[in-house]
Protein backbone atom coordinates (compact mmCIF):
# COMPACT_ATOMS: atom_id res chain seq x y z
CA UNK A 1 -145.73 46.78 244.14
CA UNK A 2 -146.79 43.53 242.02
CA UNK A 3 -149.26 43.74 239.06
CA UNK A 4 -151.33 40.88 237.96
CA UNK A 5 -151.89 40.20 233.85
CA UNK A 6 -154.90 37.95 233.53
CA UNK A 7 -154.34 37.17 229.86
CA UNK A 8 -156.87 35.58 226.82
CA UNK A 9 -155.02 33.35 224.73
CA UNK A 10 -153.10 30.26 224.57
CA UNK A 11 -149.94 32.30 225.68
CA UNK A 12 -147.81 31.27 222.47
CA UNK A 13 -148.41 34.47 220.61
CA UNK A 14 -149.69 38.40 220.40
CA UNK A 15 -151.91 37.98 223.52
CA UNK A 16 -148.98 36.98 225.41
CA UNK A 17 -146.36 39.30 223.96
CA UNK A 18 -148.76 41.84 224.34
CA UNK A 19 -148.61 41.28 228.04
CA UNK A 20 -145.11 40.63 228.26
CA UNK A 21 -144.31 44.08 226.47
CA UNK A 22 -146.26 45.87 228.83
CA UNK A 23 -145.19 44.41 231.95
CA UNK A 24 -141.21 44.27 230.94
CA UNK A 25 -142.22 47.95 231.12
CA UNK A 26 -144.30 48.16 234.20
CA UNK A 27 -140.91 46.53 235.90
CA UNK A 28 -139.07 49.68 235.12
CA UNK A 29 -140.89 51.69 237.77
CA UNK A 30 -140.22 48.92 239.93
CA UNK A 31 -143.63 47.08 239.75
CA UNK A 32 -142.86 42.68 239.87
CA UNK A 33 -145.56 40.88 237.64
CA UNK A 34 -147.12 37.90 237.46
CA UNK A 35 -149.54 36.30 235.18
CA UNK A 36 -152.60 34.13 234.63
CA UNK A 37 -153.47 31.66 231.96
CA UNK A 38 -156.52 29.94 230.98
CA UNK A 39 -156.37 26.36 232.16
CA UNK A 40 -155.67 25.27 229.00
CA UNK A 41 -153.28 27.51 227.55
CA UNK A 42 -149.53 25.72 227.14
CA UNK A 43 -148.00 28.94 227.98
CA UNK A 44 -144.57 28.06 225.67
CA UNK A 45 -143.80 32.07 225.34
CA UNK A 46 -143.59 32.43 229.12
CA UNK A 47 -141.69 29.11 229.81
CA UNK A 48 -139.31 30.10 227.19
CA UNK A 49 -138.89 33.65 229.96
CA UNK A 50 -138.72 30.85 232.76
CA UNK A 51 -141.58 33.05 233.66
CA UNK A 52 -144.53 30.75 235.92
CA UNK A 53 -148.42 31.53 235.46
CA UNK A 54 -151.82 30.80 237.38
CA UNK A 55 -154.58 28.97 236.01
CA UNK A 56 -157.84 30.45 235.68
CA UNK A 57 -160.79 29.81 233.39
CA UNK A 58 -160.56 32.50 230.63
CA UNK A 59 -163.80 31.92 227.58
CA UNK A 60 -163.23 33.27 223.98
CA UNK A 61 -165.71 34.59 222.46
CA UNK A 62 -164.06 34.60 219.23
CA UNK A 63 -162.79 38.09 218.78
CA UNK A 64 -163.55 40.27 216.16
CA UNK A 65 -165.52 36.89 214.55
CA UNK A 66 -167.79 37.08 217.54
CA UNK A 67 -171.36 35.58 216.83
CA UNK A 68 -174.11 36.34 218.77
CA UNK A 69 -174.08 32.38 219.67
CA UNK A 70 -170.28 32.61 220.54
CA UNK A 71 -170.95 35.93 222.74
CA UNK A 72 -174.02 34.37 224.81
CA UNK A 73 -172.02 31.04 225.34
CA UNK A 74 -168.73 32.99 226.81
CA UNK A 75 -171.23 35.48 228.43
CA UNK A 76 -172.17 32.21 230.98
CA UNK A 77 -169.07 30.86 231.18
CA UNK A 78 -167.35 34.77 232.14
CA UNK A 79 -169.78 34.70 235.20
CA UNK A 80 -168.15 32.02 236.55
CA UNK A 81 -164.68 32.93 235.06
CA UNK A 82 -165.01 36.42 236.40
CA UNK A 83 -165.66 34.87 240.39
CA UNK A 84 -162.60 32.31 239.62
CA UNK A 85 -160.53 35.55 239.18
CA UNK A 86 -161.91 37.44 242.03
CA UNK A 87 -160.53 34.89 244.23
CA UNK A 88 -157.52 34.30 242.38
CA UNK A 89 -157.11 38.38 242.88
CA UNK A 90 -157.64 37.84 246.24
CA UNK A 91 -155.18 35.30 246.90
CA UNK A 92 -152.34 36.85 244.53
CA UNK A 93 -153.16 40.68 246.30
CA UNK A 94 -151.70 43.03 243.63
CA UNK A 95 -151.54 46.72 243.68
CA UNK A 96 -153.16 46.53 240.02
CA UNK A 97 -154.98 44.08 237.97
CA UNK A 98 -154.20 44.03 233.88
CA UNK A 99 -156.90 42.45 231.97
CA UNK A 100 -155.13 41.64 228.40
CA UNK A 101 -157.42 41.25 225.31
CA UNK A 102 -160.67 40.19 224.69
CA UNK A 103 -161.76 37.47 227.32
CA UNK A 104 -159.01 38.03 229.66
CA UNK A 105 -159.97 41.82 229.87
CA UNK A 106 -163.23 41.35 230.53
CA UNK A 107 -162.26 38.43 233.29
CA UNK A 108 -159.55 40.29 234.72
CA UNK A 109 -161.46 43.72 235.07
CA UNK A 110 -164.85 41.92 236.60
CA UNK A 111 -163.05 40.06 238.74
CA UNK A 112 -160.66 42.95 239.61
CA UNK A 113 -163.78 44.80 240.55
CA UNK A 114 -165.31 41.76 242.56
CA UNK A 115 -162.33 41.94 244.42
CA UNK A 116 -162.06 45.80 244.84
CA UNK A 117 -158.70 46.00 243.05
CA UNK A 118 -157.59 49.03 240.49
CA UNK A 119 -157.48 47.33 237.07
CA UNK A 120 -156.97 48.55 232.96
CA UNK A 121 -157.83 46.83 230.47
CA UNK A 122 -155.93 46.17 227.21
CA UNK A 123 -158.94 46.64 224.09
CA UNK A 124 -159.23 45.37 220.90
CA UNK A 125 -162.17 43.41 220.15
CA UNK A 126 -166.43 44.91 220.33
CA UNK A 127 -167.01 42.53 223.25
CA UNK A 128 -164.56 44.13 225.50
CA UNK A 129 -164.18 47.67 224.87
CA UNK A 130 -168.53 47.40 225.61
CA UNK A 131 -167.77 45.32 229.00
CA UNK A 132 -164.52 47.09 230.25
CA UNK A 133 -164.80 50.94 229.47
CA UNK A 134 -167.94 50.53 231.65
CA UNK A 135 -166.14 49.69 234.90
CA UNK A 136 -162.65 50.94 234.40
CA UNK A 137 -159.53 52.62 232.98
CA UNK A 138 -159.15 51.08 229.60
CA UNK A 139 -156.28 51.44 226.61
CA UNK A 140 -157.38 50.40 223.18
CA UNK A 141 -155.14 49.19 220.95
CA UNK A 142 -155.42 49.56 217.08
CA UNK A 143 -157.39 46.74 216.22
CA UNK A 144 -160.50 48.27 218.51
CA UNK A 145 -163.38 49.55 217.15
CA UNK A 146 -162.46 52.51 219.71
CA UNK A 147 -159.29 53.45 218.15
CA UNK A 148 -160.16 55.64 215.47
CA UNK A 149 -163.16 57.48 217.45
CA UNK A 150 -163.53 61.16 218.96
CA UNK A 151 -163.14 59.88 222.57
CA UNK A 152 -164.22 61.83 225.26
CA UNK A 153 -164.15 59.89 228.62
CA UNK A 154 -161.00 60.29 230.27
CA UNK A 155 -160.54 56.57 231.37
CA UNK A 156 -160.06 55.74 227.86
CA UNK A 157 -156.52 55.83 226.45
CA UNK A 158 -155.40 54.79 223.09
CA UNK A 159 -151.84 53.08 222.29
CA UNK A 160 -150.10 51.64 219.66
CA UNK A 161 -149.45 48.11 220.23
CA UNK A 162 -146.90 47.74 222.68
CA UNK A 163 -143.74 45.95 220.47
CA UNK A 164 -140.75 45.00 222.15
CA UNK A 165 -138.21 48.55 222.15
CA UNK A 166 -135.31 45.53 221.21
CA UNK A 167 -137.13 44.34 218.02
CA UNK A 168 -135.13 47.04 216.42
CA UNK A 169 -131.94 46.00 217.41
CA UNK A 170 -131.37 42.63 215.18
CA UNK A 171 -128.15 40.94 213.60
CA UNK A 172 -128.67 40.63 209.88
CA UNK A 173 -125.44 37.76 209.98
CA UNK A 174 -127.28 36.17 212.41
CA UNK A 175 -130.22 35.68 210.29
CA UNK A 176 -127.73 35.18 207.24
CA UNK A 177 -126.74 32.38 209.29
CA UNK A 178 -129.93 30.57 209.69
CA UNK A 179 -131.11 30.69 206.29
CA UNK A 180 -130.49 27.75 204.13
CA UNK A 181 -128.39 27.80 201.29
CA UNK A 182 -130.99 28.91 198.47
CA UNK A 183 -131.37 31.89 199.43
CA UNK A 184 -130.20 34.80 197.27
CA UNK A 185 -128.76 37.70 198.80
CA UNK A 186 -128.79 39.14 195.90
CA UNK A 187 -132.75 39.27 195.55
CA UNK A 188 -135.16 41.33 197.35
CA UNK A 189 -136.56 39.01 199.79
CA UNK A 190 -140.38 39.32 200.85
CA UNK A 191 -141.91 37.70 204.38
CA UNK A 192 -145.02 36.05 204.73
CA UNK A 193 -146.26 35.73 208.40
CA UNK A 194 -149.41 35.53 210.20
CA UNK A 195 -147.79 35.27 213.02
CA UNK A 196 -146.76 32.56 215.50
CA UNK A 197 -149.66 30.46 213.79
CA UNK A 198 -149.62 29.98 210.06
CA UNK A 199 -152.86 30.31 208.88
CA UNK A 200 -154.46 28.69 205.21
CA UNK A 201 -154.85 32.02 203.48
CA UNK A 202 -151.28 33.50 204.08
CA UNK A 203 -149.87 30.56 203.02
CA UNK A 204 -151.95 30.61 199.96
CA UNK A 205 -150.69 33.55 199.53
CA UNK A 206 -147.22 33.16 199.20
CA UNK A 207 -147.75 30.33 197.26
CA UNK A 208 -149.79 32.81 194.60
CA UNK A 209 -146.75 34.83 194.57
CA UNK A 210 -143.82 31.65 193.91
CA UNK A 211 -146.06 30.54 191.12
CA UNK A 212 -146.03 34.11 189.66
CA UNK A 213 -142.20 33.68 189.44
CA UNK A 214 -141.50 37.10 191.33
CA UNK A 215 -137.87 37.65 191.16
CA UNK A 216 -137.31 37.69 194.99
CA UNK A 217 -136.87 35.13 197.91
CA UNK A 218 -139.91 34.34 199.55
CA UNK A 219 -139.64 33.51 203.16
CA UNK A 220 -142.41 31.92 205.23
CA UNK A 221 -142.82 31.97 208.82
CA UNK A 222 -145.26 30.50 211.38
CA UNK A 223 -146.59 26.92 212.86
CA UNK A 224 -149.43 26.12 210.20
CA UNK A 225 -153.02 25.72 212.14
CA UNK A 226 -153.08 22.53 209.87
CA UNK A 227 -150.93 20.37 208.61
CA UNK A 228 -151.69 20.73 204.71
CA UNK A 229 -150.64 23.99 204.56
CA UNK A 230 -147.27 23.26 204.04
CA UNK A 231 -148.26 21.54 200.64
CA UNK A 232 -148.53 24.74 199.65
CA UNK A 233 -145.25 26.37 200.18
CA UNK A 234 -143.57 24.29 197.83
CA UNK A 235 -142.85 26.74 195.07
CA UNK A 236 -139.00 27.14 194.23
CA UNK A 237 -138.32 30.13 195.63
CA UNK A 238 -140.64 29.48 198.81
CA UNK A 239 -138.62 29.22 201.78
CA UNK A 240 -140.25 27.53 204.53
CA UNK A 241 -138.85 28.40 208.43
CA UNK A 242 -141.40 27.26 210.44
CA UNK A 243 -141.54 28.70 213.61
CA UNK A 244 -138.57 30.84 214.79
CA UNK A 245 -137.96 32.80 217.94
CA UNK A 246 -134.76 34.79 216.25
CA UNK A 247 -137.92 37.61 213.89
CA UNK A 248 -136.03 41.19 214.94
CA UNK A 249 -132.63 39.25 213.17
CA UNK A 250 -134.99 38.35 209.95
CA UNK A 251 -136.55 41.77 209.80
CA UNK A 252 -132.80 43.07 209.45
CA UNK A 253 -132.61 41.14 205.76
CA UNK A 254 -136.32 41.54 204.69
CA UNK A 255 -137.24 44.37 201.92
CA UNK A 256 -141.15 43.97 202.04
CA UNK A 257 -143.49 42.28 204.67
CA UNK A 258 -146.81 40.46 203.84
CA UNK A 259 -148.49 40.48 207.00
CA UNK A 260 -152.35 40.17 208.51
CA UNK A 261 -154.45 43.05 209.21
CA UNK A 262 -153.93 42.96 212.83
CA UNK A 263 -151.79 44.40 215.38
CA UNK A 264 -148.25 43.48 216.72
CA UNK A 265 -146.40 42.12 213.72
CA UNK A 266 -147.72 44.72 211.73
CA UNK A 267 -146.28 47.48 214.27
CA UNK A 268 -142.94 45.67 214.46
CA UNK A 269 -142.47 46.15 211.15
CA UNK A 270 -143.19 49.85 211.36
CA UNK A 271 -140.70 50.27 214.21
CA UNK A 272 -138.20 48.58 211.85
CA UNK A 273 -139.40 51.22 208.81
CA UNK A 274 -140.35 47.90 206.83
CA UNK A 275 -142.76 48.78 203.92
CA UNK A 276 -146.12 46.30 204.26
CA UNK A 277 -148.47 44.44 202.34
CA UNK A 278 -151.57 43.47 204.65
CA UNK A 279 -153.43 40.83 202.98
CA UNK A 280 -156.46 41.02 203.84
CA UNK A 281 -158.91 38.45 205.79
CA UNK A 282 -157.07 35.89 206.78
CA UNK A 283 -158.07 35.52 210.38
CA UNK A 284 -161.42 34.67 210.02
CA UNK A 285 -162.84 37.09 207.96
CA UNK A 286 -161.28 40.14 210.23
CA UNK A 287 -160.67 43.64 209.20
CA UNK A 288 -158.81 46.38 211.27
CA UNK A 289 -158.31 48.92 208.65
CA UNK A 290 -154.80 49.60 209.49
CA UNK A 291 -154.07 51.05 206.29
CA UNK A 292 -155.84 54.42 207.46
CA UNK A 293 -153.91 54.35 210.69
CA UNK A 294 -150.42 53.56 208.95
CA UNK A 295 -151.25 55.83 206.45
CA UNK A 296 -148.97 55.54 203.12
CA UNK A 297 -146.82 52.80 205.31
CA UNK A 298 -149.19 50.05 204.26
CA UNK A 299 -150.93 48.87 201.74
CA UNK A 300 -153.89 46.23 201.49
CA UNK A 301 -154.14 43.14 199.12
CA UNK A 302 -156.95 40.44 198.40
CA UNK A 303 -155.44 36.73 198.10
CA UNK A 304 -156.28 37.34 194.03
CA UNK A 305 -154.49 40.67 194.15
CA UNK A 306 -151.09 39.42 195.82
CA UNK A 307 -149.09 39.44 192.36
CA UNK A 308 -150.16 42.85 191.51
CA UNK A 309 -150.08 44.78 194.99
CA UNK A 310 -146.76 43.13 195.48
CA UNK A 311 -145.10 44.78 192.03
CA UNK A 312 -146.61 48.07 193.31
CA UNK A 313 -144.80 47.68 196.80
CA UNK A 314 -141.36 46.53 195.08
CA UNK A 315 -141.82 49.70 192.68
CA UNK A 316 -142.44 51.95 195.96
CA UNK A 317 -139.98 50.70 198.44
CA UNK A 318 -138.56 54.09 199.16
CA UNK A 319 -141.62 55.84 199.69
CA UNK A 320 -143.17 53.17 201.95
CA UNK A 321 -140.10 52.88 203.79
CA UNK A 322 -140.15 57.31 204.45
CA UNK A 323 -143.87 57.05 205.77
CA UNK A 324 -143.11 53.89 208.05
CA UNK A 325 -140.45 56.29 209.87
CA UNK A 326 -142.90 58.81 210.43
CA UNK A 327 -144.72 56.45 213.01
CA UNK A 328 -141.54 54.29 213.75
CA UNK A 329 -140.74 56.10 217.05
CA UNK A 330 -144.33 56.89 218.68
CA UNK A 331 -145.00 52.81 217.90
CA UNK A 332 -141.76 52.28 219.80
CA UNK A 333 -142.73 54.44 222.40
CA UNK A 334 -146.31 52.76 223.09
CA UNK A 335 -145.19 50.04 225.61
CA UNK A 336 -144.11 52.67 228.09
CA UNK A 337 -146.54 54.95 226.97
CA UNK A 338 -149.10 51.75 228.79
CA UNK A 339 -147.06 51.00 231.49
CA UNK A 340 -147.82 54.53 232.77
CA UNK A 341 -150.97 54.25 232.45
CA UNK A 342 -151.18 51.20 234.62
CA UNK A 343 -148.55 52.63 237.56
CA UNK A 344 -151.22 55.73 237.08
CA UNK A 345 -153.76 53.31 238.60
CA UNK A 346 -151.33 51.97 241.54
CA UNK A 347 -150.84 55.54 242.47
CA UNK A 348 -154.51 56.35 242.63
C-alpha cells in the first residue's frame, strides 16, 4: 500500500512535520509514503530523513492572511496545479492521496479526484476547509475555523496536531550540553520560538522581556525571516540559538514557553506539560484562539503585555503545568488518531 502527501510549504517547517508525523504513523499499518513539494520548496526537513520528494506546482494563498486578491490569484494558478497533480497521481498510483495544509490540500484532493484516487485532507486555513470538505474526507486541525464547530457531516474529523510521540522523550544533559556558558541553571529559563522561522514580533518580544530585567534565562530559537532581527536579541540575558534540530532535549530544561498562536509547537509543549505564553499576532496578523481549546494550559499576551503576562505565568507554573497534563496524552495520541483515518480511506 503507498500513500502520497502532496504538501504546501517550503518543507523546512510545520507543513512538513505535519506530514511527516502523520505518515511515520501511516507506516505502522504497513502503508510506504512518499511526498510532493512545490517546485520551489528546498525540502531541508526531508533531506535531513534522506527522505526524496516530487515536484509539483503548489500556490499559497496566504493562509489565514488570505486576501480576496491573494485567493483569486492562487484560485488560477490551483487549476493548473490541481491537473499537474492529477498526473503526478497518476504516475505515482497510490492507494491514498494526503493533501497537507492549505494549498497542498486543496491541490492534492482536486487532483486526487481528477485522478479517481481516495484522498483526506489535512485543514487549517478558510480556503481549504471551503474547497476540501466539499469533495472528500477531511481532518481539521486546531488552527481551522472548523475546529471548534458542532460538526455534523461524517467526513469531517477533527485532530489535534499530529506532534511527534518522541518529542517527549528528550535528554536534559544533552541540551545542558549545547548551551553556552551563560546560562544559569539556577534561573527559570523561558523560550521564545516562532518556530523554524524567527519572525520580527517574537523577537521583539523577547527583547521586551531582557530589557525588563526578568530574573530568568531567555532562550531564543528560530532562523530570523530577516536579518535585523537579531539586533534585537542582544539583551544580557538573551540567548540566541538559532536554528536547532535537538527542541524535545531543550523542552526538557525550559520552565515557560512563549510561543505563536498556531499549531504544532504549541501542542509539543502540551505533550511535554510545558505551561505557555502565546503572544499574540505575530504571523501576520493571525489568530487561532488556542487559549479556549488549551483551556487554563495557555495564556495569551500582546507584544506590550509580555512583562506582565510573563510574571503571571512564573507566579502560576504549577497550575499551568496540572491543566497542560489534562490534554498531554489525547495531543500525543492525535498522529495515530490521523493515520487511521487515512488507512480508513485505503480500506474503502
Amino acid at each position: 500500500m503507498k500513500a502520497l502527501f502532496i504538501v504546501t510549504g517550503r518543507g523546512i517547517g510545520g507543513d512538513a512535520v505535519t506530514a511527516l508525523n502523520i505518515a511515520h504513523a501511516l507506516s505502522k499499518y504497513g502503508v510506504e509514503c512518499e511526498f510532493a513539494l512545490d517546485h520551489s520548496a528546498p525540502g531541508l526537513l526531508l533531506k535531513k530523513h534522506d527522505l526524496n520528494w516530487y515536484k509539483i506546482s503548489i500556490p499559497q494563498a496566504g493562509g489565514h492572511a488570505a486576501t480576496k486578491k491573494t485567493l483569486a490569484k492562487a484560485a488560477v494558478r490551483t487549476s493548473k496545479a490541481a491537473v499537474e497533480a492529477a498526473r503526478l497521481i497518476r504516475k505515482v498510483n497510490p492507494d491514498v492521496v494526503v493533501g497537507v495544509i492549505g494549498g497542498g490540500a486543496v491541490v492534492g484532493c482536486l487532483g486526487a479526484k481528477m485522478a479517481n484516487t481516495p484522498s483526506v485532507g489535512i485543514l487549517i486555513t478558510p480556503a481549504d476547509a471551503k474547497v476540501c470538505t466539499k469533495i472528500t474526507t477531511t481532518v481539521a486541525l486546531p488552527e481551522s475555523n472548523l475546529f471548534q464547530l458542532d460538526l455534523k457531516d461524517e467526513r469531517i474529523h477533527k485532530a489535534f496536531s499530529p506532534v511527534d510521540p518522541e518529542i517527549v522523550v528528550g535528554d536534559e544533559n544533552k541540551a545542558l550540553v549545547k548551551l553556552p556558558e551563560e546560562f544559569n541553571s539556577s534561573r527559570p529559563t523561558i523560550l521564545f520560538s516562532s518556530g523554524s522561522t524567527l519572525f520580527e514580533k517574537m523577537a521583539l518580544g523577547a527583547s521586551k522581556l531582557g530589557k525588563s530585567g526578568v530574573n530568568a534565562n531567555i532562550l531564543v530559537v528560530g532562523d530570523p525571516l530577516e536579518e535585523k532581527y537579531r539586533e534585537y536579541l542582544k539583551e544580557k540575558n538573551i540567548i540566541y540559538l538559532g536554528y536547532i534540530d535537538w527542541i524535545r532535549d531543550l523542552y526538557k530544561i525550559v520552565d515557560l514557553a512563549v510561543l505563536t498562536d498556531d499549531g504544532m509547537m504549541i501542542q509539543e509543549a502540551i505533550a511535554c506539560q510545558l505551561p505557555i505564553i502565546a503572544l499574540l499576532g505575530v504571523k501576520y496578523g493571525r489568530y487561532h484562539n488556542l487559549a479556549s481549546i488549551f483551556k487554563g494550559a495557555v495564556l495569551e499576551s500582546e507584544l506590550e503585555d509580555i512583562e506582565k503576562v510573563t510574571e503571571q505565568a512564573l507566579t502560576d507554573l504549577g497550575k499551568l503545568k496540572e491543566n497542560a497534563l489534562k490534554y498531554s496524552e489525547d495531543v500525543l495520541q492525535a498522529s495515530d488518531k490521523i493515520a487511521s483515518i487515512i488507512y480508513g480511506r485505503i480500506e474503502g
